[in-house]
PDB file of N, CA and C in Angstrom:
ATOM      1  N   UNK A   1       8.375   4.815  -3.831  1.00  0.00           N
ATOM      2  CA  UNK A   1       7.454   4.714  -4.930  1.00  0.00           C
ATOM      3  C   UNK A   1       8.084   3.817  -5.984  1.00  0.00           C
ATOM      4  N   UNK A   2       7.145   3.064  -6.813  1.00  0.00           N
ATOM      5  CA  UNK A   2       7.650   1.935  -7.644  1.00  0.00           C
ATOM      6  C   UNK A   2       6.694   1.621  -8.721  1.00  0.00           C
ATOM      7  N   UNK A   3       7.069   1.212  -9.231  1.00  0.00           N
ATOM      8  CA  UNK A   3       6.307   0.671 -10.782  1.00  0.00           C
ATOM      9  C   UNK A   3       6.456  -0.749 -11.246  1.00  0.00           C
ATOM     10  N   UNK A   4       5.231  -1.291 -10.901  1.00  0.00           N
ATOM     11  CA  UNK A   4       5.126  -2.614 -10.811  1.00  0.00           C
ATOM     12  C   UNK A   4       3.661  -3.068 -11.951  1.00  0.00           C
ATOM     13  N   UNK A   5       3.858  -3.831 -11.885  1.00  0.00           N
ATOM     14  CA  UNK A   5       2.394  -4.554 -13.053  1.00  0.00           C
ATOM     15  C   UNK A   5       1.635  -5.865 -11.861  1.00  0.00           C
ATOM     16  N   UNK A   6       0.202  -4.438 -11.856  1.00  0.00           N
ATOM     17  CA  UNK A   6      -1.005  -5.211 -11.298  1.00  0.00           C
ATOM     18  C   UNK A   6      -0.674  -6.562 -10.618  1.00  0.00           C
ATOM     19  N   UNK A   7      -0.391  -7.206 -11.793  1.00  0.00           N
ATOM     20  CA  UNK A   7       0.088  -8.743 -11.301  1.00  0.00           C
ATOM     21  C   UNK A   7       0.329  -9.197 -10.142  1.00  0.00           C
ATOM     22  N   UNK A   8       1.697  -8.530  -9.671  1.00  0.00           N
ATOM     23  CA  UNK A   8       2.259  -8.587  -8.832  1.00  0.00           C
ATOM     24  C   UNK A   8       1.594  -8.606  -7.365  1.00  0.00           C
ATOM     25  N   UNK A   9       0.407  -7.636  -7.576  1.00  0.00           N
ATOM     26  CA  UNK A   9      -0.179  -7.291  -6.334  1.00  0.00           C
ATOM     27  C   UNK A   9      -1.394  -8.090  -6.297  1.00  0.00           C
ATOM     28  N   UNK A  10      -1.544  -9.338  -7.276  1.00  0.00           N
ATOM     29  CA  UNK A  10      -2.603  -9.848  -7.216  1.00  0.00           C
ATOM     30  C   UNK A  10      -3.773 -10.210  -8.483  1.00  0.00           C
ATOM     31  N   UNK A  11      -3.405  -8.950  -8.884  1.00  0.00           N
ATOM     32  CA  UNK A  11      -4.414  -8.407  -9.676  1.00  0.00           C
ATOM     33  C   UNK A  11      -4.612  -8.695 -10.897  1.00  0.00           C
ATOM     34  N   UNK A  12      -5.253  -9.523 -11.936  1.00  0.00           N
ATOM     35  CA  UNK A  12      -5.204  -9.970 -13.271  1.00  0.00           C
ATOM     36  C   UNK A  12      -4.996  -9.082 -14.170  1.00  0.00           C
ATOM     37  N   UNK A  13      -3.756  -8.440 -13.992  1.00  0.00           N
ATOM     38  CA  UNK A  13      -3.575  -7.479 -14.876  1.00  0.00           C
ATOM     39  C   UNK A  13      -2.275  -7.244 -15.281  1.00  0.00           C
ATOM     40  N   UNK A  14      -2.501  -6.759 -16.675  1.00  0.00           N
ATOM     41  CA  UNK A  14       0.094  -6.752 -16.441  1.00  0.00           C
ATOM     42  C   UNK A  14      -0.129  -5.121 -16.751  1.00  0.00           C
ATOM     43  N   UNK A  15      -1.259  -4.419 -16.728  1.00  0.00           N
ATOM     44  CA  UNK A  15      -0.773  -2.848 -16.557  1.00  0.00           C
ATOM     45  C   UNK A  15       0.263  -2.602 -15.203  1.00  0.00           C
ATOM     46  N   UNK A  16       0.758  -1.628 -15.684  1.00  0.00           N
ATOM     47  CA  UNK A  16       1.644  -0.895 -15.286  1.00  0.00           C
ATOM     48  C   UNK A  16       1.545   0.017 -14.106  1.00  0.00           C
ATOM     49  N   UNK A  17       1.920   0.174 -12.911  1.00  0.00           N
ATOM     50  CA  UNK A  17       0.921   1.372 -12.140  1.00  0.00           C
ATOM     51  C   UNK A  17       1.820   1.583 -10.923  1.00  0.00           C
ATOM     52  N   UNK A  18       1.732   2.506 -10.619  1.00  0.00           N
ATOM     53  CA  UNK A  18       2.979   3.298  -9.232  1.00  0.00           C
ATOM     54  C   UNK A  18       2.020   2.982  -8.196  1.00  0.00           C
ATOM     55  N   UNK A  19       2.992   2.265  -7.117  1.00  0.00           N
ATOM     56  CA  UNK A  19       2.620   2.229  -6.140  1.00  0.00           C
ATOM     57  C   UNK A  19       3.460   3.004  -5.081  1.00  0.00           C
ATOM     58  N   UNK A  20       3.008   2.994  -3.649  1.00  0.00           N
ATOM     59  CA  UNK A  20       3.822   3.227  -2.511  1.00  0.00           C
ATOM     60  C   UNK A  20       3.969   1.751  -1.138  1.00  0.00           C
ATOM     61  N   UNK A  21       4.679   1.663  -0.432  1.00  0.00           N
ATOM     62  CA  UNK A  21       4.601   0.676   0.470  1.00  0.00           C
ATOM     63  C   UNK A  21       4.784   1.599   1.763  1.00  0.00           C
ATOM     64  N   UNK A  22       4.161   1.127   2.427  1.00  0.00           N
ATOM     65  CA  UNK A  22       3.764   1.892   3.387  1.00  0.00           C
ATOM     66  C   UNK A  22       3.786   0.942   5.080  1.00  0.00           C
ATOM     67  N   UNK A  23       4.122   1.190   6.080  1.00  0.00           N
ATOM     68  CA  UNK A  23       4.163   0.674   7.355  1.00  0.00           C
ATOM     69  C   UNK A  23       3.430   1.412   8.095  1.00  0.00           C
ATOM     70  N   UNK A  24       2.917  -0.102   9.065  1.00  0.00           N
ATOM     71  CA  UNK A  24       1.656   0.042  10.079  1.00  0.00           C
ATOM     72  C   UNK A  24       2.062  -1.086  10.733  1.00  0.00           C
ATOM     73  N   UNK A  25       1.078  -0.739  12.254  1.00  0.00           N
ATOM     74  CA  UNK A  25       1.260  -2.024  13.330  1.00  0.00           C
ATOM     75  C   UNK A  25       0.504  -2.842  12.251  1.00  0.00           C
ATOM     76  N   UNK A  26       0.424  -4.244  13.300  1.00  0.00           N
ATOM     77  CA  UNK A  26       0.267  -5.164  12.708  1.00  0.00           C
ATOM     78  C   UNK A  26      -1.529  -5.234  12.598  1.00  0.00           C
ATOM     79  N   UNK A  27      -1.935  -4.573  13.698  1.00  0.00           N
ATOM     80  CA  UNK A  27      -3.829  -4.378  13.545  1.00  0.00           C
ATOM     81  C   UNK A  27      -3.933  -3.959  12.416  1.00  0.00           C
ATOM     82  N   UNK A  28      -3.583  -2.617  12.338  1.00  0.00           N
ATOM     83  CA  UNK A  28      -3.851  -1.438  11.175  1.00  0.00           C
ATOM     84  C   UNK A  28      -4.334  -2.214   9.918  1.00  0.00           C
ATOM     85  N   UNK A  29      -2.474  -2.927   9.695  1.00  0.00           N
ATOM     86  CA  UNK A  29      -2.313  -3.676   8.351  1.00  0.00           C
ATOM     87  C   UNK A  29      -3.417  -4.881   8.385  1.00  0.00           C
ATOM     88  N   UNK A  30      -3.275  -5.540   9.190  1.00  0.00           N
ATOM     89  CA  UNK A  30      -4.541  -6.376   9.357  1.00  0.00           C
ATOM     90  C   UNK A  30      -5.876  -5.837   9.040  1.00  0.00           C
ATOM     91  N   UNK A  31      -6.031  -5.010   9.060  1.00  0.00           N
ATOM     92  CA  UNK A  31      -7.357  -4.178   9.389  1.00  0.00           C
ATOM     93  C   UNK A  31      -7.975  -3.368   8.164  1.00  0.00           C
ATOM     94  N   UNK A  32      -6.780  -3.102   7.198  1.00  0.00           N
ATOM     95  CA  UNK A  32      -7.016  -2.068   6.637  1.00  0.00           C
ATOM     96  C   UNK A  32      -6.789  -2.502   4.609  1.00  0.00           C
ATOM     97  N   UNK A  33      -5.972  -3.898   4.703  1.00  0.00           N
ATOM     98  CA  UNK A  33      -5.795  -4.833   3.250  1.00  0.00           C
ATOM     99  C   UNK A  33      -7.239  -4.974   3.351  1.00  0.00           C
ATOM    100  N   UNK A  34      -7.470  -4.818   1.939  1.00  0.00           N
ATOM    101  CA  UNK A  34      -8.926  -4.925   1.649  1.00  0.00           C
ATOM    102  C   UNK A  34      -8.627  -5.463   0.246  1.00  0.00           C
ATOM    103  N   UNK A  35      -7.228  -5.673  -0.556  1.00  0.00           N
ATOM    104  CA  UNK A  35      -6.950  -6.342  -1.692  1.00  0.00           C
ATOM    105  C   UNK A  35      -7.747  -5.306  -2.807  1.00  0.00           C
ATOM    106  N   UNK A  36      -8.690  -4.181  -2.573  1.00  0.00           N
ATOM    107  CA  UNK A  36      -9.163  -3.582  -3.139  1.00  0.00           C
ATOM    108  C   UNK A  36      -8.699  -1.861  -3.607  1.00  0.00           C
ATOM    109  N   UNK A  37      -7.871  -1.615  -2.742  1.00  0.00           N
ATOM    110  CA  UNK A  37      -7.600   0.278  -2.394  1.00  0.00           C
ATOM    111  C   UNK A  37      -6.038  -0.606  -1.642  1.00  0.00           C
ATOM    112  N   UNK A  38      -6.133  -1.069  -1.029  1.00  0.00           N
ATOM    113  CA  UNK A  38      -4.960  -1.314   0.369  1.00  0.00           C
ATOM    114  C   UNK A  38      -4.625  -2.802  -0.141  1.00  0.00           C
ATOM    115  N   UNK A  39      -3.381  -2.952  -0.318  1.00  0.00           N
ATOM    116  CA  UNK A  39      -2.952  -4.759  -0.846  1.00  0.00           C
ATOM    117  C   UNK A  39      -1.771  -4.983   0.313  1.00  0.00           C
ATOM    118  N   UNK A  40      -1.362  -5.856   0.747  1.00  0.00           N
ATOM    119  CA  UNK A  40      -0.592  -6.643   1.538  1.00  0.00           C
ATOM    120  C   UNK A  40       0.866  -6.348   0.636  1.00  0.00           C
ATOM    121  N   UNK A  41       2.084  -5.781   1.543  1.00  0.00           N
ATOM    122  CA  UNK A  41       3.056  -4.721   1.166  1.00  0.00           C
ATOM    123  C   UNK A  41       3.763  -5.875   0.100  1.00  0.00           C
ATOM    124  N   UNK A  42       3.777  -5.025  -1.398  1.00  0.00           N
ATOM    125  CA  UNK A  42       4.422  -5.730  -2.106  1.00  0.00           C
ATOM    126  C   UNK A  42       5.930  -5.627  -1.671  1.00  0.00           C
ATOM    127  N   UNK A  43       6.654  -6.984  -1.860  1.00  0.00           N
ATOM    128  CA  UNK A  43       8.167  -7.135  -1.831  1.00  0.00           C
ATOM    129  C   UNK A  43       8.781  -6.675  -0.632  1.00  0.00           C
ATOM    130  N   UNK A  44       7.586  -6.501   0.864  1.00  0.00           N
ATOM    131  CA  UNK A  44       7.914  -6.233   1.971  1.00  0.00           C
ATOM    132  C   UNK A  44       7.337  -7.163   2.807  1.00  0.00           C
ATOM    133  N   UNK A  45       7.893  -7.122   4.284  1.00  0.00           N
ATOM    134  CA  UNK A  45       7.387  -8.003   5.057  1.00  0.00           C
ATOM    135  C   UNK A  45       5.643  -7.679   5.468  1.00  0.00           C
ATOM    136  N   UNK A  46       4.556  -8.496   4.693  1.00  0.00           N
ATOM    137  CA  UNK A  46       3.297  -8.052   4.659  1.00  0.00           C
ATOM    138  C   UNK A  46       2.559  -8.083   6.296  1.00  0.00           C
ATOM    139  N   UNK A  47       3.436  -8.141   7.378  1.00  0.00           N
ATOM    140  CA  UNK A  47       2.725  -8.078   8.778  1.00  0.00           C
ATOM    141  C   UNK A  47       2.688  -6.517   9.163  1.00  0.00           C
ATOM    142  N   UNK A  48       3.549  -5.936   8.676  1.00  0.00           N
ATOM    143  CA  UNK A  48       4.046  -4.499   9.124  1.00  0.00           C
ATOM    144  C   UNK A  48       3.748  -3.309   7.987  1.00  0.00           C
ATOM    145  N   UNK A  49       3.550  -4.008   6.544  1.00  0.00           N
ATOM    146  CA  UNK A  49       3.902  -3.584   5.439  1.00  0.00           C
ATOM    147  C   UNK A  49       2.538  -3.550   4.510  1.00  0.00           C
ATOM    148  N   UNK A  50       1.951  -2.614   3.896  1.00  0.00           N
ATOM    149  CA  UNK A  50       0.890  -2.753   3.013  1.00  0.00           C
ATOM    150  C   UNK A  50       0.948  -1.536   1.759  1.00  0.00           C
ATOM    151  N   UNK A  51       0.354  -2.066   0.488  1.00  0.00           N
ATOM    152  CA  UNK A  51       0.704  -1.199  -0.271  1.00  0.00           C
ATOM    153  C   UNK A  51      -0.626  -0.008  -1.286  1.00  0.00           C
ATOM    154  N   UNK A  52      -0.149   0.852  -1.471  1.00  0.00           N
ATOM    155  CA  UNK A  52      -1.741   1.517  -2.466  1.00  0.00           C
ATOM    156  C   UNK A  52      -0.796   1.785  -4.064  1.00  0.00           C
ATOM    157  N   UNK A  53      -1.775   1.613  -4.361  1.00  0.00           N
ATOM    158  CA  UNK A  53      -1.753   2.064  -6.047  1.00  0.00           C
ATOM    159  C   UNK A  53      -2.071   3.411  -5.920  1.00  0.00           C
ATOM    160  N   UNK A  54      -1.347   3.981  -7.040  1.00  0.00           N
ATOM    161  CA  UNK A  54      -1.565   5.769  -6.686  1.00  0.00           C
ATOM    162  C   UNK A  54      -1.921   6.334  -8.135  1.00  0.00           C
ATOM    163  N   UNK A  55      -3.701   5.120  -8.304  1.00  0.00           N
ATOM    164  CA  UNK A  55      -4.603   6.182  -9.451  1.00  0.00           C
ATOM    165  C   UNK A  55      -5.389   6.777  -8.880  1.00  0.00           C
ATOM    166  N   UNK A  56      -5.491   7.531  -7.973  1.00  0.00           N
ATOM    167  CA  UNK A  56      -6.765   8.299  -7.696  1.00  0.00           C
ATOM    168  C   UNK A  56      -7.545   7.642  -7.074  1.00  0.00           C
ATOM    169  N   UNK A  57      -7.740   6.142  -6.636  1.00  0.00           N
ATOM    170  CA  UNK A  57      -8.651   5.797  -6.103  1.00  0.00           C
ATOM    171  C   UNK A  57      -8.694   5.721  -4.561  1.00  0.00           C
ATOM    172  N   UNK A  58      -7.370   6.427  -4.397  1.00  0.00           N
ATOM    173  CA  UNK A  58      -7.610   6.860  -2.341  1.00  0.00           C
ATOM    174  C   UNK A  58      -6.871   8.335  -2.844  1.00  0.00           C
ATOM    175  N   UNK A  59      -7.570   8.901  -1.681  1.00  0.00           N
ATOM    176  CA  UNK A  59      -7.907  10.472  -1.852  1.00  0.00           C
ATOM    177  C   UNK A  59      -6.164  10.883  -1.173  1.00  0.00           C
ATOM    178  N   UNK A  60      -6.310  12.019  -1.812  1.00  0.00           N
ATOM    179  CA  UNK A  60      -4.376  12.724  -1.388  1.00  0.00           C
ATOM    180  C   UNK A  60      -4.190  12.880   0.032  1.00  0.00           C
ATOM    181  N   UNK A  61      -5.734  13.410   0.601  1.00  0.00           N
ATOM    182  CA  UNK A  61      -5.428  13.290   2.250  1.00  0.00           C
ATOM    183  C   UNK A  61      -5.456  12.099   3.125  1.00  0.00           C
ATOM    184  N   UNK A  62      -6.092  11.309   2.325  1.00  0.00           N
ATOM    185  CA  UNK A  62      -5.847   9.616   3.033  1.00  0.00           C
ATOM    186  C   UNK A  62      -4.601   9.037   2.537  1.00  0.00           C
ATOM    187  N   UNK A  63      -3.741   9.580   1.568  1.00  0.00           N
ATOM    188  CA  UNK A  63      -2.624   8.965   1.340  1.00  0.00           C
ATOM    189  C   UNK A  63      -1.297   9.730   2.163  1.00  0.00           C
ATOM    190  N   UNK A  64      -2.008  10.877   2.104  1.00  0.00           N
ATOM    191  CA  UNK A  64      -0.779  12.196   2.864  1.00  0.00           C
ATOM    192  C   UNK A  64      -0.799  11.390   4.594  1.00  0.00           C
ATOM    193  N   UNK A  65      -1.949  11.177   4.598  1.00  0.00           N
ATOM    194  CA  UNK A  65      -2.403  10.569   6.156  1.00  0.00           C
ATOM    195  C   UNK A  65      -1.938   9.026   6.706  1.00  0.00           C
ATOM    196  N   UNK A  66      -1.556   8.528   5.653  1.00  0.00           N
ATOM    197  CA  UNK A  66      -0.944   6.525   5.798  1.00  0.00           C
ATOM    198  C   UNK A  66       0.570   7.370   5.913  1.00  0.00           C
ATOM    199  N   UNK A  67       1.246   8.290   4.911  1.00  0.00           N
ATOM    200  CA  UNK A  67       2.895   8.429   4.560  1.00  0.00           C
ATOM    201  C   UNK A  67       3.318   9.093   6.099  1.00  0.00           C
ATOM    202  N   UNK A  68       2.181  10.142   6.651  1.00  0.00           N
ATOM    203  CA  UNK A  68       2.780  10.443   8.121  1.00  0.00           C
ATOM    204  C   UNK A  68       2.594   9.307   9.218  1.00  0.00           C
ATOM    205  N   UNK A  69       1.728   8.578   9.258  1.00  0.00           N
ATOM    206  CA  UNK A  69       1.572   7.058   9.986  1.00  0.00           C
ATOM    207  C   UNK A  69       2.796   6.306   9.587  1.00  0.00           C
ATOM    208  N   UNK A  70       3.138   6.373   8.634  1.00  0.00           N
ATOM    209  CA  UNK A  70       4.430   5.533   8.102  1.00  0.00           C
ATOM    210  C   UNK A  70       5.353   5.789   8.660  1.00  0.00           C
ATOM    211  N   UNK A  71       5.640   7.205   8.407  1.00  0.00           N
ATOM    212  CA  UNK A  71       6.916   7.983   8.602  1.00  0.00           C
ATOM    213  C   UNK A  71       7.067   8.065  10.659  1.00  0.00           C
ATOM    214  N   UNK A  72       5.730   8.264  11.465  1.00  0.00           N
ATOM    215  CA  UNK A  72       5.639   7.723  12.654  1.00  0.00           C
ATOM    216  C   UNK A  72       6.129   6.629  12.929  1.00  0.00           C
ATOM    217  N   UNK A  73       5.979   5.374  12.309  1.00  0.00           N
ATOM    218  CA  UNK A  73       6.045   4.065  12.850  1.00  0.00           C
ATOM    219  C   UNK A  73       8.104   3.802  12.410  1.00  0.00           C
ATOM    220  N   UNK A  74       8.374   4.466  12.283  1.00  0.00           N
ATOM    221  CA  UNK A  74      10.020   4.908  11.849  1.00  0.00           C
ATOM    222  C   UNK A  74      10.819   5.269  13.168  1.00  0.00           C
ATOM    223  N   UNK A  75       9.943   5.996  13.526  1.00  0.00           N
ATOM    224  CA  UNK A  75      10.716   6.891  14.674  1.00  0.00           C
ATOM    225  C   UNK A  75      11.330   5.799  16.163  1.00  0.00           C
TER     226      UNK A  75
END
């Protein structure tokens, strides 16, 4: 978890906001950056790597649900 400013992820913004980075095959991540909810993994390799902002706008069980996919793609 990290604290980065919007910016960074794209976003015309210099607020402030916690993210997570998170790993997936390369479909998933392909599949699933929408630059909207899901951004292309900040300050990680973005083929494997994608990131969420953690205001509320993806639900705790879709985030609980990417961190065990993550924590899978580890093993």
């Amino acid at each position: 978890m990290l604290s980065v400013s919007k910016r960074k992820l794209g976003i015309s913004s210099d607020e402030i906001v916690e993210i997570l980075d998170l790993r997936n095959s390369f479909e998933k991540v392909e599949k699933i950056v929408d630059h909207k909810k899901y951004y292309p993994g900040w300050h990680m390799n973005k083929k494997y790597w994608y990131t969420i902002i953690l205001d509320g706008s993806i639900s705790l069980k879709d985030i609980y649900k990417c961190i065990d996919e993550s924590y899978q793609m580890t093993k």
